[in-house]
N, C-alpha and C. Protein backbone atom coordinates (compact mmCIF):
# COMPACT_ATOMS: atom_id res chain seq x y z
N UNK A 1 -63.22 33.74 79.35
CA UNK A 1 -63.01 33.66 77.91
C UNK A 1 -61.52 33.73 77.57
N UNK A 2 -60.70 34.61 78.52
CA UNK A 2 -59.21 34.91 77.77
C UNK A 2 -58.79 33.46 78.38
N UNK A 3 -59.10 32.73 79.65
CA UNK A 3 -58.55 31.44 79.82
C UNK A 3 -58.84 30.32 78.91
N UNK A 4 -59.27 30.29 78.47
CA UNK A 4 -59.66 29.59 77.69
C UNK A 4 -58.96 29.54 76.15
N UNK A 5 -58.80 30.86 75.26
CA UNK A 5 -58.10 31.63 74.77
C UNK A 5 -56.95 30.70 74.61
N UNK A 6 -55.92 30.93 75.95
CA UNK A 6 -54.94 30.61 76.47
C UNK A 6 -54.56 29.00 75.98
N UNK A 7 -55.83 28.08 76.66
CA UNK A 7 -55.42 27.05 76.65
C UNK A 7 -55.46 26.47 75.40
N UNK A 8 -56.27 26.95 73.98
CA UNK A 8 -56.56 26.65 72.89
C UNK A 8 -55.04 26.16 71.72
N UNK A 9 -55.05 24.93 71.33
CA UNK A 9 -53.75 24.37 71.29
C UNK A 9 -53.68 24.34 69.72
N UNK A 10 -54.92 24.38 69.14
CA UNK A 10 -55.13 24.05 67.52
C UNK A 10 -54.07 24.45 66.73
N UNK A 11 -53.62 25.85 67.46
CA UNK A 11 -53.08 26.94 66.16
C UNK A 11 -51.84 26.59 66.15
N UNK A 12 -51.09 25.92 66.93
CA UNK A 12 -49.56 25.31 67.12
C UNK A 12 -49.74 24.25 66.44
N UNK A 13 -50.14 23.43 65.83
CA UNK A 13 -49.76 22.64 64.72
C UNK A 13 -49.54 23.41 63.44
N UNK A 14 -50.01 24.63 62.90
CA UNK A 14 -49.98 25.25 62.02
C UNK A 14 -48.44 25.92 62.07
N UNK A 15 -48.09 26.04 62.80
CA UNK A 15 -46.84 26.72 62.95
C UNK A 15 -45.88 25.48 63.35
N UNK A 16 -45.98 24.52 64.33
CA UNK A 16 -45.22 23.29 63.86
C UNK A 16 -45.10 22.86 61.95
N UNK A 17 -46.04 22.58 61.43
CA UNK A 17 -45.15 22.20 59.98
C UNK A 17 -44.79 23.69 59.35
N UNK A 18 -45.22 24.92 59.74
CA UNK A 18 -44.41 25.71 58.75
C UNK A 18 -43.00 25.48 59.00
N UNK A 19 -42.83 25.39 60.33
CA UNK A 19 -41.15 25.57 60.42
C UNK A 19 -40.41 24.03 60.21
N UNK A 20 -41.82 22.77 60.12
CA UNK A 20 -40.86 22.03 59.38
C UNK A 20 -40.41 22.04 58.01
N UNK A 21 -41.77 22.88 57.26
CA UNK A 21 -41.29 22.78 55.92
C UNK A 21 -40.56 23.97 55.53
N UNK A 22 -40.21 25.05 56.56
CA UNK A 22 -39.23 25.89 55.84
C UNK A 22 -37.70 25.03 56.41
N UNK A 23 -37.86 23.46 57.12
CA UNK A 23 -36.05 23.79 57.41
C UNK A 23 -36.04 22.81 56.34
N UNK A 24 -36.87 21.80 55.63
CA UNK A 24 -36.80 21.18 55.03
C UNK A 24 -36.32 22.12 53.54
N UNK A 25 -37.32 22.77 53.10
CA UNK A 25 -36.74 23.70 51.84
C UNK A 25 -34.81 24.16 52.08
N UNK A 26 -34.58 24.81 53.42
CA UNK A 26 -33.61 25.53 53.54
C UNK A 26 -32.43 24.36 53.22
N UNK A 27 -32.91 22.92 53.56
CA UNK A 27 -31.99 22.12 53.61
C UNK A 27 -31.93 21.54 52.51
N UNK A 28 -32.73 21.33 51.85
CA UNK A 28 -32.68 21.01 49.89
C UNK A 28 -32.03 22.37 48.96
N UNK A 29 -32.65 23.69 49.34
CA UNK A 29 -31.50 24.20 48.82
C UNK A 29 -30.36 24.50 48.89
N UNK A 30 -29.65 24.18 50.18
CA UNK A 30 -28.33 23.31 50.29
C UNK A 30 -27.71 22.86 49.90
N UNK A 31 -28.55 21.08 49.95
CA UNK A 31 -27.56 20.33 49.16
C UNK A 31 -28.20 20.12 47.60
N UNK A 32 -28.93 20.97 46.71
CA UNK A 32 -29.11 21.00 45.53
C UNK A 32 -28.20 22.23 44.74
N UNK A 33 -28.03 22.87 46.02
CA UNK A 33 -27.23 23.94 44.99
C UNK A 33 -25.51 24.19 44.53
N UNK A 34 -24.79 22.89 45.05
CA UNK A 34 -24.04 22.12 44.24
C UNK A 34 -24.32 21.73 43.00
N UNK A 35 -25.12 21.44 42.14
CA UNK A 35 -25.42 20.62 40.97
C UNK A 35 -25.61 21.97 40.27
N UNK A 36 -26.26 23.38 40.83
CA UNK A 36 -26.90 24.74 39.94
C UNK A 36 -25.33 25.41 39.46
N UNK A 37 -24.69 25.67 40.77
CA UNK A 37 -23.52 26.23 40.66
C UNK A 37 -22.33 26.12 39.27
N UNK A 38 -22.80 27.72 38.71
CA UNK A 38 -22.02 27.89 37.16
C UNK A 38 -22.59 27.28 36.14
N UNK A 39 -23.60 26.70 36.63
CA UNK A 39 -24.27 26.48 35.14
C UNK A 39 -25.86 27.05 35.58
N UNK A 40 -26.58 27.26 34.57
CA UNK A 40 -28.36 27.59 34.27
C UNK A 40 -28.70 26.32 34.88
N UNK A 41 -30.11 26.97 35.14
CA UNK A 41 -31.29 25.72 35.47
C UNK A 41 -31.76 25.30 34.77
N UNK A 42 -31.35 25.29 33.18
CA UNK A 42 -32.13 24.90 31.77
C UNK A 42 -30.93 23.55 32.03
N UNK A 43 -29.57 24.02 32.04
CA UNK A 43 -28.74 23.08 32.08
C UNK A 43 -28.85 21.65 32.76
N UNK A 44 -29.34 22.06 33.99
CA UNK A 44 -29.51 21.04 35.10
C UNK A 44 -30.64 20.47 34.68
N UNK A 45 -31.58 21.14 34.10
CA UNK A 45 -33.00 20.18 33.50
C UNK A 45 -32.84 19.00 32.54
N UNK A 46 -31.63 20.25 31.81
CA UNK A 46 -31.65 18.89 30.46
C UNK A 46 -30.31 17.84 31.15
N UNK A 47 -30.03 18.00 31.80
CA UNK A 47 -28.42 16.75 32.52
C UNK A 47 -29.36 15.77 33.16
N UNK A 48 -30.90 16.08 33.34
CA UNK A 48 -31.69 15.20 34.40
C UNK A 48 -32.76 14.30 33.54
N UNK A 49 -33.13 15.23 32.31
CA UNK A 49 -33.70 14.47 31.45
C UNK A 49 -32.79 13.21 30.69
N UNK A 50 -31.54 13.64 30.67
CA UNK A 50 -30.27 13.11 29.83
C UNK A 50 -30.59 11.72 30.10
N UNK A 51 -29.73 12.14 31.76
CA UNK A 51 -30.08 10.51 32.58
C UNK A 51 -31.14 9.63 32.66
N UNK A 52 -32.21 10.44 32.80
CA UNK A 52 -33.50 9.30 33.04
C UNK A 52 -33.67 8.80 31.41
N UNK A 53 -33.17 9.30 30.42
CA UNK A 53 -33.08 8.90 29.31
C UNK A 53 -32.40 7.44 28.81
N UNK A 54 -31.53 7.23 29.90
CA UNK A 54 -30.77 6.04 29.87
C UNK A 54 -29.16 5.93 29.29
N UNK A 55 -29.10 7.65 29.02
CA UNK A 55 -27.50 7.88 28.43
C UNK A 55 -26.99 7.79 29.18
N UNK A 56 -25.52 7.64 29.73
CA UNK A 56 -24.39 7.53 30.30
C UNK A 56 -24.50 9.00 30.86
N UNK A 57 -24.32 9.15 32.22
CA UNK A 57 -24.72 10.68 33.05
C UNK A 57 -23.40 10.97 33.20
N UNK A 58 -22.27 10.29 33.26
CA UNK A 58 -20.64 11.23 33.54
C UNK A 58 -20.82 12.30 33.52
């Protein structure tokens, strides 16, 4: 029974995507947190609505 145990492979995919999706998060909050920096996240909401709005984003 413990050989068997052993050879059981299922549970390593579960832990393959956690650690892809924690390097993925670690790496978006990266390069997103240039755009947060000194200003609110209300700020950055409305600079994103601005644009898709079709105003001039400068």
């Amino acid at each position: 029974m413990f050989q068997s145990f052993l050879k059981e492979e299922s549970g390593a995919q579960v832990v393959e995507y956690a650690l892809v999706i924690a390097v993925i998060s670690m790496l978006l909050i990266i390069a997103l947190s240039p755009l947060v920096t000194g200003t609110g996240l209300s700020d950055l909401i409305d600079r994103v609505l601005t644009c898709l709005g079709g105003v001039n984003c400068a």
